[in-house]
C-alpha atoms as a PDB file:
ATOM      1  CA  UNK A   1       0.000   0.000   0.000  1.00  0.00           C
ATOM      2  CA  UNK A   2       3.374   2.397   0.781  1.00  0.00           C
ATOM      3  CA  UNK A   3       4.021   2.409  -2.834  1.00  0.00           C
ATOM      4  CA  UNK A   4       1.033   3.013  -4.279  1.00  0.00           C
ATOM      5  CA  UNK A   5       0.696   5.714  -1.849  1.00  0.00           C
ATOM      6  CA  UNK A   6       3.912   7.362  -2.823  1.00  0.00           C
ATOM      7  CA  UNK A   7       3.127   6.841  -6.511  1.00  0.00           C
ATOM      8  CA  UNK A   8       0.244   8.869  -5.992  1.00  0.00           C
ATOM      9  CA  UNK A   9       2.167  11.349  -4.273  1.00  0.00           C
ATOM     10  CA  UNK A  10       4.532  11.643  -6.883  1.00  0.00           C
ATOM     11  CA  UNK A  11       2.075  11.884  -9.617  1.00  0.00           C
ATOM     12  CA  UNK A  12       0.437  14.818  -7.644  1.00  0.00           C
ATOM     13  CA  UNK A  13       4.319  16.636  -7.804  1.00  0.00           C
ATOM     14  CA  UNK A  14       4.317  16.140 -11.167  1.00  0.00           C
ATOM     15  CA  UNK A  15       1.101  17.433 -11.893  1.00  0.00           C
ATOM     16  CA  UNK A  16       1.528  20.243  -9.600  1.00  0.00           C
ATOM     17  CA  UNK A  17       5.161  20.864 -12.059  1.00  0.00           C
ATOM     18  CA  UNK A  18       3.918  20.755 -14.780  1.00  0.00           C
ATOM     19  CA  UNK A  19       0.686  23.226 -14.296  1.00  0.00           C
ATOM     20  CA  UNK A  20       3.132  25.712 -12.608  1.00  0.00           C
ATOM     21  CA  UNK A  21       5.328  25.377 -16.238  1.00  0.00           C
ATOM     22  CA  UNK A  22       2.537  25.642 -18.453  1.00  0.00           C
ATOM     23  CA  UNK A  23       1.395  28.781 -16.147  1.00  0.00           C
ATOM     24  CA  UNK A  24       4.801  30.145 -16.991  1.00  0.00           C
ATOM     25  CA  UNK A  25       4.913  29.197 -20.703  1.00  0.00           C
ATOM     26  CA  UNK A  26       1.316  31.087 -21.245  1.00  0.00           C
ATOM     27  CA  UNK A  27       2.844  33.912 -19.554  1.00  0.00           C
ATOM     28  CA  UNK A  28       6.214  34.381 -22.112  1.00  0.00           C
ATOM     29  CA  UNK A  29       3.384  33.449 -24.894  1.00  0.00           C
ATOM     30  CA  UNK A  30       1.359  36.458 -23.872  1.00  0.00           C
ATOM     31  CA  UNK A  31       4.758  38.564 -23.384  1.00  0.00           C
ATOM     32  CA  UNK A  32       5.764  37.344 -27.254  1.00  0.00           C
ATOM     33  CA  UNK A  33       2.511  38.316 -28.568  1.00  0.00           C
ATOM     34  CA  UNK A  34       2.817  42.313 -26.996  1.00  0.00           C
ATOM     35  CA  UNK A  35       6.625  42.088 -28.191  1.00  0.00           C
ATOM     36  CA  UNK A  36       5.330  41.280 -31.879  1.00  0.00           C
ATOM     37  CA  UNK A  37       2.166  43.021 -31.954  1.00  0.00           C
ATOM     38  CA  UNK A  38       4.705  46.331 -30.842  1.00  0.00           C
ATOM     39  CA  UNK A  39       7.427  45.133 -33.854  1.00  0.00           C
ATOM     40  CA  UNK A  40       4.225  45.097 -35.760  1.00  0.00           C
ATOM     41  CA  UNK A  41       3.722  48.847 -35.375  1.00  0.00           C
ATOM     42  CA  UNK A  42       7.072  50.166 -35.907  1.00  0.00           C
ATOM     43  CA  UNK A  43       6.601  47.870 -39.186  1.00  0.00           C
ATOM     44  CA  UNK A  44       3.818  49.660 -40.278  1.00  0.00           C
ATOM     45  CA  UNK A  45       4.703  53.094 -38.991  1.00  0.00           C
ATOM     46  CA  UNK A  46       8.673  52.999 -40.649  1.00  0.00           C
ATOM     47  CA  UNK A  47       7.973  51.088 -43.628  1.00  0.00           C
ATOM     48  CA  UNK A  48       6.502  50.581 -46.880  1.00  0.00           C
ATOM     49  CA  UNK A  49       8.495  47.245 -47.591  1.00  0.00           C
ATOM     50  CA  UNK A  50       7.499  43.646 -47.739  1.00  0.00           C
ATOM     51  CA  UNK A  51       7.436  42.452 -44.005  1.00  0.00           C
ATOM     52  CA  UNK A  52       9.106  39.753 -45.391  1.00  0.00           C
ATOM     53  CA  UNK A  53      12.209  41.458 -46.479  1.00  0.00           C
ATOM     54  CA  UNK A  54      12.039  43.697 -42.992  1.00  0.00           C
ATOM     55  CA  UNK A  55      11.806  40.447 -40.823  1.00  0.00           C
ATOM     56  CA  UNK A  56      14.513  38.786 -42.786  1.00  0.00           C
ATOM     57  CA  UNK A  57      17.055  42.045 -41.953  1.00  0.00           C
ATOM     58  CA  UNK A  58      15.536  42.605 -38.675  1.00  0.00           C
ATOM     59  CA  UNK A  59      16.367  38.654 -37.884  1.00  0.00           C
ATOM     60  CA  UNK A  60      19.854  39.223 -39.669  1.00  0.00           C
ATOM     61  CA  UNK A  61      20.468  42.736 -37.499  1.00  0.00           C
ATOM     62  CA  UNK A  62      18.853  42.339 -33.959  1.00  0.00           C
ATOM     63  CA  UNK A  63      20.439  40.181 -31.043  1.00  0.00           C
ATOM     64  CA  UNK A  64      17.498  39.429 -28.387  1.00  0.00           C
ATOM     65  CA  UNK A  65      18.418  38.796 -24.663  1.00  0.00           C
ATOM     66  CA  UNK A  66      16.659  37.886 -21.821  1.00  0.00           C
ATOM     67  CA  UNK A  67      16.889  40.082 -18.739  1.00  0.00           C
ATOM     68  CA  UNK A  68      15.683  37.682 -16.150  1.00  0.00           C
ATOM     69  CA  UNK A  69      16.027  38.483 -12.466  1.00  0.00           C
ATOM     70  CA  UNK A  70      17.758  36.179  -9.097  1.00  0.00           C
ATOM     71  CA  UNK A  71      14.695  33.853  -9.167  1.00  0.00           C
ATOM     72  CA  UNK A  72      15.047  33.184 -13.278  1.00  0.00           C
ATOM     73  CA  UNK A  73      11.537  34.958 -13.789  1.00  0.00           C
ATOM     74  CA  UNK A  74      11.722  36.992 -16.991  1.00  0.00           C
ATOM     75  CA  UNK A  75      11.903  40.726 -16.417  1.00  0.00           C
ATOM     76  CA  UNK A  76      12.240  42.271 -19.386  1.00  0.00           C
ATOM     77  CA  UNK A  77      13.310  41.152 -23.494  1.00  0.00           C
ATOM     78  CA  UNK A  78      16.250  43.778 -25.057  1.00  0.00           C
ATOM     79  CA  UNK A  79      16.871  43.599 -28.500  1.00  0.00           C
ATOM     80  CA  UNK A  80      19.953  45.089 -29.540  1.00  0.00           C
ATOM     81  CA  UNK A  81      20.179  46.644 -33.128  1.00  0.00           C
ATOM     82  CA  UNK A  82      23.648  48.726 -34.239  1.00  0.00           C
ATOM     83  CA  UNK A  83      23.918  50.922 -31.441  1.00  0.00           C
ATOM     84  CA  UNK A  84      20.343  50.906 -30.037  1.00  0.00           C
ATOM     85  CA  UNK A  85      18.983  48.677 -26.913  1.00  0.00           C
ATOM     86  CA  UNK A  86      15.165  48.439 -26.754  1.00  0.00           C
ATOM     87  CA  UNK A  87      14.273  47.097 -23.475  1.00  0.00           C
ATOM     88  CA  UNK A  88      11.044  46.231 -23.099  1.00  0.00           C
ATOM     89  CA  UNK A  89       9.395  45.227 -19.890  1.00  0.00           C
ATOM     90  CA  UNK A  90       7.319  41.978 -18.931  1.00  0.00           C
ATOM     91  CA  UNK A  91       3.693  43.420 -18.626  1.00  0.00           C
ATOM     92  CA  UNK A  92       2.780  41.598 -15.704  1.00  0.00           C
ATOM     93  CA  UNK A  93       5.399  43.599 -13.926  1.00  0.00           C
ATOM     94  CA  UNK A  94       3.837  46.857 -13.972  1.00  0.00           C
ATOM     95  CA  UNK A  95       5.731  50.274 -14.343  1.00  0.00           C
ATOM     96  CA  UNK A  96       4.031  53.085 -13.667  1.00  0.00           C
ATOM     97  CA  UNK A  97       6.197  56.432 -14.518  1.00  0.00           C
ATOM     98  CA  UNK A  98       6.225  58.128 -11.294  1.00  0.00           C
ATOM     99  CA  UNK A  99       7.046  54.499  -9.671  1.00  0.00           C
ATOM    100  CA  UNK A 100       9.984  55.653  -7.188  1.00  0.00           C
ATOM    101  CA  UNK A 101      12.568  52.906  -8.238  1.00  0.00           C
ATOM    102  CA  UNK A 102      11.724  53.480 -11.866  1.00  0.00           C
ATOM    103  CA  UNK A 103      11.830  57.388 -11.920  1.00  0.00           C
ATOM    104  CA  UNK A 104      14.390  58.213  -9.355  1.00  0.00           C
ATOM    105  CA  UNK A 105      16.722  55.661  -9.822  1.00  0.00           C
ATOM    106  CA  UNK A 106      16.548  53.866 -13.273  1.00  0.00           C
ATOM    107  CA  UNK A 107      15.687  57.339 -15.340  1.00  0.00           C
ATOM    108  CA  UNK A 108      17.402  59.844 -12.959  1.00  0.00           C
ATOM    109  CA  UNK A 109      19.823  58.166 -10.964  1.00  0.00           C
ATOM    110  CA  UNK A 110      21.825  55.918 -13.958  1.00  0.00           C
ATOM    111  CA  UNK A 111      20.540  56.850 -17.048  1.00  0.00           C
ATOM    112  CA  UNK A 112      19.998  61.009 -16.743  1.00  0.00           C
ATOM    113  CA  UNK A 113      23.917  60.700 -15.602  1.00  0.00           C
ATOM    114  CA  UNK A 114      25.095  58.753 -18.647  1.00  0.00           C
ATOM    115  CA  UNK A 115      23.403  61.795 -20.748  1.00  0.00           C
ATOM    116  CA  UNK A 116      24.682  64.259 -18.973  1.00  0.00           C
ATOM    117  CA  UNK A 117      28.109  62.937 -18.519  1.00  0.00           C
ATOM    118  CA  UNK A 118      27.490  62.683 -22.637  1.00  0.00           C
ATOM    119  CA  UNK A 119      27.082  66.522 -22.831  1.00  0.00           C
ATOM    120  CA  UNK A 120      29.456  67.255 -20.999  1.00  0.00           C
ATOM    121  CA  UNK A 121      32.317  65.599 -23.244  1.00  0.00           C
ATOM    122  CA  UNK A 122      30.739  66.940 -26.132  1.00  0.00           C
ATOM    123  CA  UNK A 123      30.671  69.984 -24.897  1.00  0.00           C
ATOM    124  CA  UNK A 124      34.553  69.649 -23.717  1.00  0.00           C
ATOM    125  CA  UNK A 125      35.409  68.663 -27.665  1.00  0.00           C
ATOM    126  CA  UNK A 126      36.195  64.751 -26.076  1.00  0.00           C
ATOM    127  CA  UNK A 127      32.962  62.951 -28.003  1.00  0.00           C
ATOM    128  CA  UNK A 128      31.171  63.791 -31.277  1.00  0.00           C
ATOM    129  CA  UNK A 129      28.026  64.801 -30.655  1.00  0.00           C
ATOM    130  CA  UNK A 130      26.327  62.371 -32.599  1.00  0.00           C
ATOM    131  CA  UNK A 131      27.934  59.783 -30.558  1.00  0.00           C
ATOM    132  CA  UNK A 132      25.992  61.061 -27.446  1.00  0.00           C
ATOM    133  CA  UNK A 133      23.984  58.623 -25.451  1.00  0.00           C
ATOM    134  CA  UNK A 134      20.239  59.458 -25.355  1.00  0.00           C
ATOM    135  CA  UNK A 135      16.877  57.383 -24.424  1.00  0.00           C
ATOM    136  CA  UNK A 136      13.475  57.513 -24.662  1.00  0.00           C
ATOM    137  CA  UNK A 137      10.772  56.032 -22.635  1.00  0.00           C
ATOM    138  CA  UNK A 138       7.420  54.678 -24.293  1.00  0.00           C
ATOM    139  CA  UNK A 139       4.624  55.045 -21.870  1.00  0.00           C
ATOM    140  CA  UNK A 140       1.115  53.366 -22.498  1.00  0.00           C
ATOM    141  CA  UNK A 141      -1.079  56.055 -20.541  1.00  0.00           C
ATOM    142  CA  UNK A 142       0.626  56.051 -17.149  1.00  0.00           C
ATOM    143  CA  UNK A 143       2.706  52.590 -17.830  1.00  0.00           C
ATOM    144  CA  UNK A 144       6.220  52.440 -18.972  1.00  0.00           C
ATOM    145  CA  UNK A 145       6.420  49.368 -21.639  1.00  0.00           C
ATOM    146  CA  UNK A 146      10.161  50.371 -22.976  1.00  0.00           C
ATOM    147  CA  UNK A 147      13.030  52.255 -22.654  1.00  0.00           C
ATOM    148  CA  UNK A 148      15.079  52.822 -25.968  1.00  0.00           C
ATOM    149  CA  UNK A 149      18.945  53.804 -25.248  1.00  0.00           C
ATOM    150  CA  UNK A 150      21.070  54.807 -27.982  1.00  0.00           C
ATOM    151  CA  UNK A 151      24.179  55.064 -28.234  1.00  0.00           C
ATOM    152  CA  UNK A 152      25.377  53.125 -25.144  1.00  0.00           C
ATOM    153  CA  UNK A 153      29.154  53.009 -27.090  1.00  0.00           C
ATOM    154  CA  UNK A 154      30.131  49.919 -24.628  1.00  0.00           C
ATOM    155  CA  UNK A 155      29.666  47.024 -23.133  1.00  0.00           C
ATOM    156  CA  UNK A 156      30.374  47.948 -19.736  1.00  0.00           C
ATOM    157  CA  UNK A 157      28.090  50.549 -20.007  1.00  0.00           C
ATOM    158  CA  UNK A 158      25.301  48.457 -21.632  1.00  0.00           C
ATOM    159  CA  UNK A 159      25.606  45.820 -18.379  1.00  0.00           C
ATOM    160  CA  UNK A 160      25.716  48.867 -15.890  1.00  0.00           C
ATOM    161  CA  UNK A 161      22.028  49.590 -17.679  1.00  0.00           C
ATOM    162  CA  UNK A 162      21.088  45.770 -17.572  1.00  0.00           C
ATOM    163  CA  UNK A 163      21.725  45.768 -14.188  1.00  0.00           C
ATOM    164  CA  UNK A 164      19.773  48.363 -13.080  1.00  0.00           C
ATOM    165  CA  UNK A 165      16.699  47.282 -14.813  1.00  0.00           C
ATOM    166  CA  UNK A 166      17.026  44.820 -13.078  1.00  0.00           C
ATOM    167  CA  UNK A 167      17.541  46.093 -10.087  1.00  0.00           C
ATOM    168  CA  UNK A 168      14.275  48.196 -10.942  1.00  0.00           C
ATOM    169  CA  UNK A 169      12.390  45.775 -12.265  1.00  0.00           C
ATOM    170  CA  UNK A 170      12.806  43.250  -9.136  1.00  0.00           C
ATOM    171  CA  UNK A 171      11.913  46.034  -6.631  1.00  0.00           C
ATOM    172  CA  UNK A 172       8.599  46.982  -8.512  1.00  0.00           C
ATOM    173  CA  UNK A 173       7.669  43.314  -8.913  1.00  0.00           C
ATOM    174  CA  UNK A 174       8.147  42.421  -4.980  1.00  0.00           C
ATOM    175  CA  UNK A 175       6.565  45.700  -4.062  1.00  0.00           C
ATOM    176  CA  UNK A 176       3.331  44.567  -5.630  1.00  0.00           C
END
């Protein structure tokens, strides 16, 4: 009877796993449908190509990465085109743009200073203006869904960014 018991407890683990992963696979599925339906738009809004020939560049061109956070859940997708990072947030963590971690430290705190420390070579002759790091944030009503930087120039200062988001992004999610 022991082992009939403990195959039914076993079979409850496993079904127990596996609902939690398909929970978690219907959640990336509903973050990959946002991600496209927004690729979607700039498609429509910057082009006048096939899609075909756009997707087959855009494939060729764009490295995606997965910014995921201590616990592995996914925190935000960056796709990184030339000298351009688009990060865009998982929508179930939600960003609102007065959100204190998101405002103060992720737009003020890290990326504001990267700007201005920007300017201030180009204004000292040290960096060609064009070459100055800038971002923009794209806010559905009051909820940030992406931050584009461009020109990040580096590495290091593309994983300084990285971290912070997800720094940010952690704080907002166990806040709510």
């Amino acid at each position: 009877m022991s082992s009939e018991q403990d195959n039914v407890r076993q079979l409850a683990e496993l079904k127990s796993y596996l609902e939690a992963r398909m929970a978690e696979l219907e959640r990336e599925l509903q973050f990959l449908r946002i991600l496209t339906e927004l690729v979607d738009r700039e498609l429509v809004g910057k082009s006048f190509r096939k899609a075909e020939a756009v997707q087959q560049r855009a494939a060729e061109e764009a490295t995606l990465r997965k910014i995921r956070g201590k616990a592995g859940q996914l925190l935000a997708t960056m796709a990184l085109t030339g000298t351009e990072a688009r990060i865009i947030f998982n929508p179930e963590i939600r960003v609102l743009r007065d959100d204190r971690p998101f405002n103060s430290f992720l737009l003020r705190k890290v990326l504001d200073q990267m700007v201005e420390a920007d300017l201030q070579r180009v204004d000292e002759g040290r960096l060609d203006p064009g070459y100055a790091m800038n971002y923009e944030v794209v806010y559905d009503d009051d909820h940030a869904r992406e931050i584009i930087v461009r020109n990040y120039r580096d590495e290091a200062r593309l994983r300084e960014i990285v971290n912070a988001v997800k720094w940010t992004l952690e704080t907002l999610a166990a806040s709510r």
